[in-house]
Protein backbone atom coordinates (compact mmCIF):
# COMPACT_ATOMS: atom_id res chain seq x y z
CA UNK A 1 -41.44 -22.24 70.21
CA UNK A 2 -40.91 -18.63 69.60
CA UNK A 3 -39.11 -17.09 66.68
CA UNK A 4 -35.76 -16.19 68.69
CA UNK A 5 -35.62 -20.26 69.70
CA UNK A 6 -36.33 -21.45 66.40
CA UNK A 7 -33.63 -19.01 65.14
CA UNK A 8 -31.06 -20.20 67.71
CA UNK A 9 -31.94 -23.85 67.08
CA UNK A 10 -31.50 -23.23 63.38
CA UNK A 11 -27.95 -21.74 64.29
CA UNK A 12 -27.02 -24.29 66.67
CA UNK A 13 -27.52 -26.76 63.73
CA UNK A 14 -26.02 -25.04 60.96
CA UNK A 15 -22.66 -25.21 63.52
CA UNK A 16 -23.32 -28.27 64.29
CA UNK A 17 -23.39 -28.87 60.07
CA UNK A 18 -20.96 -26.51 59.24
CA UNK A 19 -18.13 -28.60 62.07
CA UNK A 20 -18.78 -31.61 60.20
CA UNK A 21 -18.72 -30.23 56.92
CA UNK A 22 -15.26 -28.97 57.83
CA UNK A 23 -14.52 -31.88 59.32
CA UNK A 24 -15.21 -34.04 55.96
CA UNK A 25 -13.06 -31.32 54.10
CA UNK A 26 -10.02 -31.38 56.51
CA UNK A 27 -10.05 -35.66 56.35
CA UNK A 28 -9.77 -34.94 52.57
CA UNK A 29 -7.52 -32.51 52.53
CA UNK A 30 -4.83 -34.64 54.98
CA UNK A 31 -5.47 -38.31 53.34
CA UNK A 32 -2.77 -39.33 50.87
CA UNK A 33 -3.60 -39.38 47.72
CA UNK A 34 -3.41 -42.15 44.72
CA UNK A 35 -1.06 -41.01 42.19
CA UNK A 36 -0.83 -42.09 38.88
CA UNK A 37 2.98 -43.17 39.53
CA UNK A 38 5.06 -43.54 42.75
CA UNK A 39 6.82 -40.24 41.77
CA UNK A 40 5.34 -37.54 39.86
CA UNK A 41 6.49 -33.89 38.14
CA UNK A 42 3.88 -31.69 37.26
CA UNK A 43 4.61 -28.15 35.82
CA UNK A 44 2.47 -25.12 36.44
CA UNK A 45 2.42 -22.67 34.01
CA UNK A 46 3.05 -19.04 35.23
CA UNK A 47 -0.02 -16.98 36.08
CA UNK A 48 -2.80 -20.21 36.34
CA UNK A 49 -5.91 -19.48 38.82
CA UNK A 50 -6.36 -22.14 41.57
CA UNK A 51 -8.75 -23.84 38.90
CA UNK A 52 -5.96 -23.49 36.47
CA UNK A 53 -3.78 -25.10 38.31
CA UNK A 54 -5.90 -28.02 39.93
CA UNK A 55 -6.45 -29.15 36.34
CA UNK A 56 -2.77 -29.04 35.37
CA UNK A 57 -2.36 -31.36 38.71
CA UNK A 58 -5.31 -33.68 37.88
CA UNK A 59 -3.42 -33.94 34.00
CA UNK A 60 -0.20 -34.74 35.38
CA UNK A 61 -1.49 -37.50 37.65
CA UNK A 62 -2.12 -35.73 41.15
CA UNK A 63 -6.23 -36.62 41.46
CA UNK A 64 -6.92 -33.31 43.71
CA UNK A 65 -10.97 -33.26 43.87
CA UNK A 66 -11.36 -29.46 42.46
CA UNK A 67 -13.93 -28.06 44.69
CA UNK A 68 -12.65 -29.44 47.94
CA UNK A 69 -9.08 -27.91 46.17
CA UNK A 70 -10.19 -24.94 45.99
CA UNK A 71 -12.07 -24.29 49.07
CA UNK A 72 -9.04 -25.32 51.15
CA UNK A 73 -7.00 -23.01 49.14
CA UNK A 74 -9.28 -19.63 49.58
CA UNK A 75 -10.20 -21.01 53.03
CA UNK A 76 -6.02 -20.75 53.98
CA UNK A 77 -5.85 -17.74 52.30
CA UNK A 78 -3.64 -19.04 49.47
CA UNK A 79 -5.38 -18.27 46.27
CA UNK A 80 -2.84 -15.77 45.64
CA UNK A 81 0.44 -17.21 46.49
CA UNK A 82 0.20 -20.60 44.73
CA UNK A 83 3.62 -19.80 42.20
CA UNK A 84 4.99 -21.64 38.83
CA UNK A 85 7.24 -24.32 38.59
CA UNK A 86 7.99 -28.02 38.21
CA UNK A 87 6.70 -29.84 41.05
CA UNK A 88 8.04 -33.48 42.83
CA UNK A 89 5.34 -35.54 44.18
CA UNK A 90 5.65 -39.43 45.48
CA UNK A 91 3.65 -41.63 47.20
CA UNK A 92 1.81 -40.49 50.34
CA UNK A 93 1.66 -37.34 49.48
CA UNK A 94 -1.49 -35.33 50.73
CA UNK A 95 -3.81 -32.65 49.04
CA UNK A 96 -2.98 -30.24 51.90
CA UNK A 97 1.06 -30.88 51.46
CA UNK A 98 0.47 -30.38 47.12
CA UNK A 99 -1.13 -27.02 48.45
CA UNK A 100 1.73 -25.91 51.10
CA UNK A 101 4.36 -27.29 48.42
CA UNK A 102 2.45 -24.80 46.01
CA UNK A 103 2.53 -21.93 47.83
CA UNK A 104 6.05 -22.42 49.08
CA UNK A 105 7.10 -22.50 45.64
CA UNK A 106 9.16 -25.93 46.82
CA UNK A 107 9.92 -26.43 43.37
CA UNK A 108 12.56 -28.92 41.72
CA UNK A 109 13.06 -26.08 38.90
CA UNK A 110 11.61 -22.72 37.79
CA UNK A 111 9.57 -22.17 34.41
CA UNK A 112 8.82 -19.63 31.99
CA UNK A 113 6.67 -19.67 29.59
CA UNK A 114 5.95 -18.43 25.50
CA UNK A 115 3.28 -18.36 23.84
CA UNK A 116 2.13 -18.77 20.12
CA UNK A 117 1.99 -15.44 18.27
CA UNK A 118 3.70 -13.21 21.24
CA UNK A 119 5.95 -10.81 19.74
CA UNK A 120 9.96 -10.70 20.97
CA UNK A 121 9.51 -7.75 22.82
CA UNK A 122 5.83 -9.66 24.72
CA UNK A 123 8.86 -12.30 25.03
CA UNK A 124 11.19 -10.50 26.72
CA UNK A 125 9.25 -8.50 29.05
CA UNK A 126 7.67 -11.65 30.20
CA UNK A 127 11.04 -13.18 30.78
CA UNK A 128 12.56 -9.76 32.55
CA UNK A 129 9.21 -10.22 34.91
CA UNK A 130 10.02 -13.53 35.44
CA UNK A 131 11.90 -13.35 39.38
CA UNK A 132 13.52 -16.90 39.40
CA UNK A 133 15.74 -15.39 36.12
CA UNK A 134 18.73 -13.89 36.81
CA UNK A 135 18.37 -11.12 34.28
CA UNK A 136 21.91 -10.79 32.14
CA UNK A 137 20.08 -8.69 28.97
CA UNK A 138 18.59 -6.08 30.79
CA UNK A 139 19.51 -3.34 28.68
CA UNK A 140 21.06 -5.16 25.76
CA UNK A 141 19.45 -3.83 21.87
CA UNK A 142 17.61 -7.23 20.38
CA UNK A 143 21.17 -7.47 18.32
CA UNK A 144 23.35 -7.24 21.49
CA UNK A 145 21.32 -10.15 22.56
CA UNK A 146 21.56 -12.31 19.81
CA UNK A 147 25.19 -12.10 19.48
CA UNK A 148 25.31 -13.04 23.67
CA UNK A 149 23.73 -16.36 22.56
CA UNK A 150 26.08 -16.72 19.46
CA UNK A 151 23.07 -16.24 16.69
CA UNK A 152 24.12 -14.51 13.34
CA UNK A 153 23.22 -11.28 13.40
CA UNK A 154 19.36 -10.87 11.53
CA UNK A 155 17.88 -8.38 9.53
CA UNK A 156 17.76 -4.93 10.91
CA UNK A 157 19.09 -6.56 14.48
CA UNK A 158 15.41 -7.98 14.58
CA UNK A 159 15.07 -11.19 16.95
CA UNK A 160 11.71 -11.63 15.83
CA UNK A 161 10.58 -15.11 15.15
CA UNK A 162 13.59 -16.96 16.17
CA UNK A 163 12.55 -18.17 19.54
CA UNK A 164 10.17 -20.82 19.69
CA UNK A 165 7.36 -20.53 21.72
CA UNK A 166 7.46 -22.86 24.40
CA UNK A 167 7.26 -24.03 28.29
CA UNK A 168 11.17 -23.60 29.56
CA UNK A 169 12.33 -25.03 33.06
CA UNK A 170 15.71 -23.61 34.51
CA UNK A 171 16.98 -23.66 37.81
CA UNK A 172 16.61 -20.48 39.82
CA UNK A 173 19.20 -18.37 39.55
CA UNK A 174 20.29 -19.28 36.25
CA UNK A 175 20.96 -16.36 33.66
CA UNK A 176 17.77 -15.10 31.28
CA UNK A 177 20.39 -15.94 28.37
CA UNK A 178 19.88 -19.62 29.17
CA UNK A 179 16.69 -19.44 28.13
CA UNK A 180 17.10 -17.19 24.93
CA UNK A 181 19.76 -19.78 23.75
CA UNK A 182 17.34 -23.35 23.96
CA UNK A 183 14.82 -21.10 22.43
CA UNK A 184 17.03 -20.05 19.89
CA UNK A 185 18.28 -23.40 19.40
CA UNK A 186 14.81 -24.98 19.36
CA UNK A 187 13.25 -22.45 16.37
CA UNK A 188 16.20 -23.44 14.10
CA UNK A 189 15.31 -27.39 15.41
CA UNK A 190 11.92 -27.26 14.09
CA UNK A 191 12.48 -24.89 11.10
CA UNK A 192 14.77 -26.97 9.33
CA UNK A 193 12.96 -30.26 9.91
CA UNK A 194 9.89 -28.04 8.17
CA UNK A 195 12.19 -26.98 5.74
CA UNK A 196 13.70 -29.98 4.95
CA UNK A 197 9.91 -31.64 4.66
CA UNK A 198 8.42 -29.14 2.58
CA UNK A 199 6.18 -28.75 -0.31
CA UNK A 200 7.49 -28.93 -3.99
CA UNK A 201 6.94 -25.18 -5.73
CA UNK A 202 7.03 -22.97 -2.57
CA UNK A 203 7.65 -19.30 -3.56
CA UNK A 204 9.97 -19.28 -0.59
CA UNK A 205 13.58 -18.91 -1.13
CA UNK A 206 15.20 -19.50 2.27
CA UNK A 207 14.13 -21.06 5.92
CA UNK A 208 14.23 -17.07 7.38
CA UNK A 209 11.59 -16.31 4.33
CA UNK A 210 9.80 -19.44 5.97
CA UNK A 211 9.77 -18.08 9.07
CA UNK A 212 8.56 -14.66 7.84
CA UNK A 213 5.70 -16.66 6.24
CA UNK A 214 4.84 -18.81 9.19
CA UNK A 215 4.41 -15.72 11.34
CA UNK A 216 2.02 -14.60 9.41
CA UNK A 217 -0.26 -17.59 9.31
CA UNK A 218 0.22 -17.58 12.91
CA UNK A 219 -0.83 -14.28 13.49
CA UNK A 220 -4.10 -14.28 11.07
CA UNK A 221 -5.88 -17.39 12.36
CA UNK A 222 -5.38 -19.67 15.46
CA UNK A 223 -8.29 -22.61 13.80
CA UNK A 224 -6.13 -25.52 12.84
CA UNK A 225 -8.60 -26.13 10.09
CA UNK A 226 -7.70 -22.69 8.26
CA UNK A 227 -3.83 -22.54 8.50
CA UNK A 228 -2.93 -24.38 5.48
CA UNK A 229 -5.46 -22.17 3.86
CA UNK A 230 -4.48 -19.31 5.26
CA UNK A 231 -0.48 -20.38 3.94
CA UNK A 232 -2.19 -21.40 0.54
CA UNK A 233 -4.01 -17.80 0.05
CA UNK A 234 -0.08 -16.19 0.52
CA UNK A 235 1.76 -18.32 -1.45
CA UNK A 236 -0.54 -18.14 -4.18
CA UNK A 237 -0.53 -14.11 -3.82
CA UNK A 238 3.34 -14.40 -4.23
CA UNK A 239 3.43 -17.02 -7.02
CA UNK A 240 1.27 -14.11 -9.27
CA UNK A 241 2.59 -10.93 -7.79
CA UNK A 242 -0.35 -9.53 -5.50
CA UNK A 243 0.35 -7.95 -2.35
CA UNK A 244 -0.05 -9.81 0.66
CA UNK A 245 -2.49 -7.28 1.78
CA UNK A 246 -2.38 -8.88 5.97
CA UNK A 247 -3.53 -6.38 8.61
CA UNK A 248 -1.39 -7.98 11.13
CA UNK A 249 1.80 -6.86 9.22
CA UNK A 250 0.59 -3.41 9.00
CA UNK A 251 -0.20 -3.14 12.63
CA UNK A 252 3.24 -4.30 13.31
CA UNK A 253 5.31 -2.21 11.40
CA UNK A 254 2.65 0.66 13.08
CA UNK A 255 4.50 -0.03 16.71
CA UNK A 256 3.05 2.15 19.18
CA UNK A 257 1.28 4.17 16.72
CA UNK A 258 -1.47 1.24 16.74
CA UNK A 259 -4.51 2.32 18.80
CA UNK A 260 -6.64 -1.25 18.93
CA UNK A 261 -8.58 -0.27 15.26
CA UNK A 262 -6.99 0.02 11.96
CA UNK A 263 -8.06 2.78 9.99
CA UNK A 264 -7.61 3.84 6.07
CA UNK A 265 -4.76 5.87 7.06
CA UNK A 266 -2.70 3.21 8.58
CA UNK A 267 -3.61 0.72 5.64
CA UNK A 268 -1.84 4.08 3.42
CA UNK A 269 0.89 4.78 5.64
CA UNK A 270 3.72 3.40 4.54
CA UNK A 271 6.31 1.47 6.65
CA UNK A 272 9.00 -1.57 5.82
CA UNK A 273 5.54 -3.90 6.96
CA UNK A 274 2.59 -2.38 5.65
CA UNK A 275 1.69 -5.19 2.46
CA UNK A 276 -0.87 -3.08 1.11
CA UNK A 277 1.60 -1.05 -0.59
CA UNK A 278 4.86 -3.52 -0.98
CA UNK A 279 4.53 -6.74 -2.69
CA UNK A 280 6.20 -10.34 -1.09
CA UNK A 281 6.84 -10.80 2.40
CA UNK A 282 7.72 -7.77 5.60
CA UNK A 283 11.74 -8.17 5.59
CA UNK A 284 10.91 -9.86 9.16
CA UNK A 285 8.90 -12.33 10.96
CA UNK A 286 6.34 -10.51 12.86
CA UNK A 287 5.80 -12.37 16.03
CA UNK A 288 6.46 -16.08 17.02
CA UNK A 289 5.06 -18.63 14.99
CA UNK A 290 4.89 -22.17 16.68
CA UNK A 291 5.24 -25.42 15.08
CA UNK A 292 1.76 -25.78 13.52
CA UNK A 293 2.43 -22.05 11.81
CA UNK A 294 5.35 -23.74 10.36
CA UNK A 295 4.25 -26.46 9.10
CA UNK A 296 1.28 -24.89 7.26
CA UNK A 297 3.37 -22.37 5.87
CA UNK A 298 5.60 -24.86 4.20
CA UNK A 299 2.84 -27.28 2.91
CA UNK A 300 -0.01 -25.30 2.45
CA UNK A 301 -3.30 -26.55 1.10
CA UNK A 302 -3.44 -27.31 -2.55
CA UNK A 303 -5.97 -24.64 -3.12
CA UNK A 304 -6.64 -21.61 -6.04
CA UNK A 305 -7.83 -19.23 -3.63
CA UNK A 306 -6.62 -15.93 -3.57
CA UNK A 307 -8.48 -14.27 -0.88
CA UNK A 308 -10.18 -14.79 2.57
CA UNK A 309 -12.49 -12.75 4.96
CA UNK A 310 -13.27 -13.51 8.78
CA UNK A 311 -16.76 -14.81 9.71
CA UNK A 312 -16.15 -13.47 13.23
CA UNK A 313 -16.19 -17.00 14.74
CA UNK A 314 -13.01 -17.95 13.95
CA UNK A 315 -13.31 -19.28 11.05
CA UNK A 316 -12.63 -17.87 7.50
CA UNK A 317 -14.28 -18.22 4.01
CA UNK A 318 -11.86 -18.69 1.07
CA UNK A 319 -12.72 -17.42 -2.22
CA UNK A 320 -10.15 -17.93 -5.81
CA UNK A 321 -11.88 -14.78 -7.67
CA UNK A 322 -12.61 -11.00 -6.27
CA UNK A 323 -16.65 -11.56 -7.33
CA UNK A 324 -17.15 -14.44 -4.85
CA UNK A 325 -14.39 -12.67 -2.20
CA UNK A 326 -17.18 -9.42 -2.14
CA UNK A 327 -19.79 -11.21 -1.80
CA UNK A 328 -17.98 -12.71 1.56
CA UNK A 329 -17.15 -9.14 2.95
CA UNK A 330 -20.68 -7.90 2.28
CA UNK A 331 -21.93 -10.99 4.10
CA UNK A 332 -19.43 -11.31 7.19
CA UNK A 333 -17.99 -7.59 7.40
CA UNK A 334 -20.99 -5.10 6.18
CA UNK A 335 -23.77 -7.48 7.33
CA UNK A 336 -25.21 -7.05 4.36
């Protein structure tokens, strides 16, 4: 047989293959699938990949088979349309009709959602993005905003830290200060049951000085393991009257004038948040603390230390005297 055949024979197969490949994939795709209940809501959180989003279903009870998932999708050209929401499914329902459901954005209601550590204004442009929102605060100060939702007014007109981070379904249409108010609502929820369950001794005079706290932790370390550390190394700083001494503070009250690195004349330049040069807490919250922030803050670890440094995996090493803290910087900062 001479090359040309064999090369035509080889493509008449791989057709052949491919058909019944596609086949198999398009039986999949169109046979109902066995849900974990007759009727089902799944949420998809805004900006998931197809992958993303496949596990969400799979969590939620809809057993797509990911591959086949996400071949159909990029085959239809859909990889970029699927959108947020909370989703309906029942019984009989097929992979291919969870994917055209997806991509219609047939959704029972609309989400948005805030993440741990965002700061208000992260918060607000991702709810102004969000299209399903109709957008009432465009152009309101942080102030005007919280007075729209009925909050007392805070510090310098500052709304950071009083929304808790969250997923947050709405019906489209429905006004952006919906949203603000169950987050509002929700942060003074889980404050005071924190506050009203915490530690003996705190140095801590009020829930909003709780809050300040909390963002911190948040902010400094995201291991569950080191946030009651973290809380402990503060609280014992304000017991004895050290500054806090928390890059993340300083690079707040910096703003814009950040540029990704902190240098020595940011840690000397001196602004309402920079804890290298005032002692207790910034007069704010710096960004949104979730629920695990909060609790740490308000029963931190019964612990001396005084200081911590980064390893750079994570993880932090905890030291109750400046000898042993040094010898943790040289080691995890100077490589020496």
């Amino acid at each position: 047989m001479s090359l040309l055949k064999k090369c035509l024979a080889a493509g008449a197969a791989l057709v052949v293959l491919g058909a019944a490949a596609a086949g198999g994939v398009w039986h999949w795709a169109t046979t109902p699938l066995t849900l974990a209940a007759p009727q089902l809501d799944v949420t998809i959180k805004p900006h998931s990949t197809v992958r993303s989003a496949t596990a969400q279903l799979r969590r939620g009870g809809v057993p797509v088979q990911p591959q086949l998932f996400v071949l159909i999708t990029r085959a239809l050209g859909l990889q970029s349309q699927l959108k947020s929401g909370n989703y309906e499914f029942k019984t009989g329902v097929t992979p291919y009709d969870v994917l055209q459901k997806m991509a219609l954005g047939d959704v029972n209601e609309s989400v948005a959602t805030i993440i741990e550590g965002w700061t208000f204004k992260h918060m607000r442009a991702e709810l102004d993005a969000n299209p399903a929102l109709r957008h009432d605060t465009a152009g309101m100060t942080d102030a005007q905003l919280l007075a729209a939702i009925g909050a007392p007014p805070a510090p310098y007109g500052n709304g950071e830290g009083l929304f808790f981070p969250d997923t947050y379904l709405f019906d489209k249409g429905s006004s952006d200060l919906d949203v603000y108010r169950r987050a509002y609502k929700l942060m003074q929820t889980r404050l005071d049951e924190a506050w009203t369950a915490r530690a003996p001794g705190l140095p801590l005079k009020s829930p909003y000085e709780a809050l300040t706290l909390a963002s911190l932790v948040e902010k400094e370390t995201g291991r569950a393991g080191d946030r009651a550390l973290v809380a402990a190394v503060f609280s014992n700083r304000l017991k004895v009257g050290m500054p806090l001494q928390t890059d993340p503070a300083v690079i707040y009250g910096l703003g814009g004038n950040y540029m990704g690195h902190l240098h020595k004349r940011d840690l000397q330049s001196d602004t309402l948040y920079n804890t290298y040069l005032r002692l207790g807490l910034p007069p704010t919250p710096i960004a949104l603390p979730g629920v695990a922030a909060l609790q740490a803050a308000l029963n931190p670890a019964s612990t001396a230390a005084l200081y911590f440094v980064a390893r750079g995996d994570g993880s932090s090493v905890f030291s109750d005297n400046l000898v042993d803290h040094n010898k943790a910087v040289d080691k995890y900062i100077r490589g020496n």
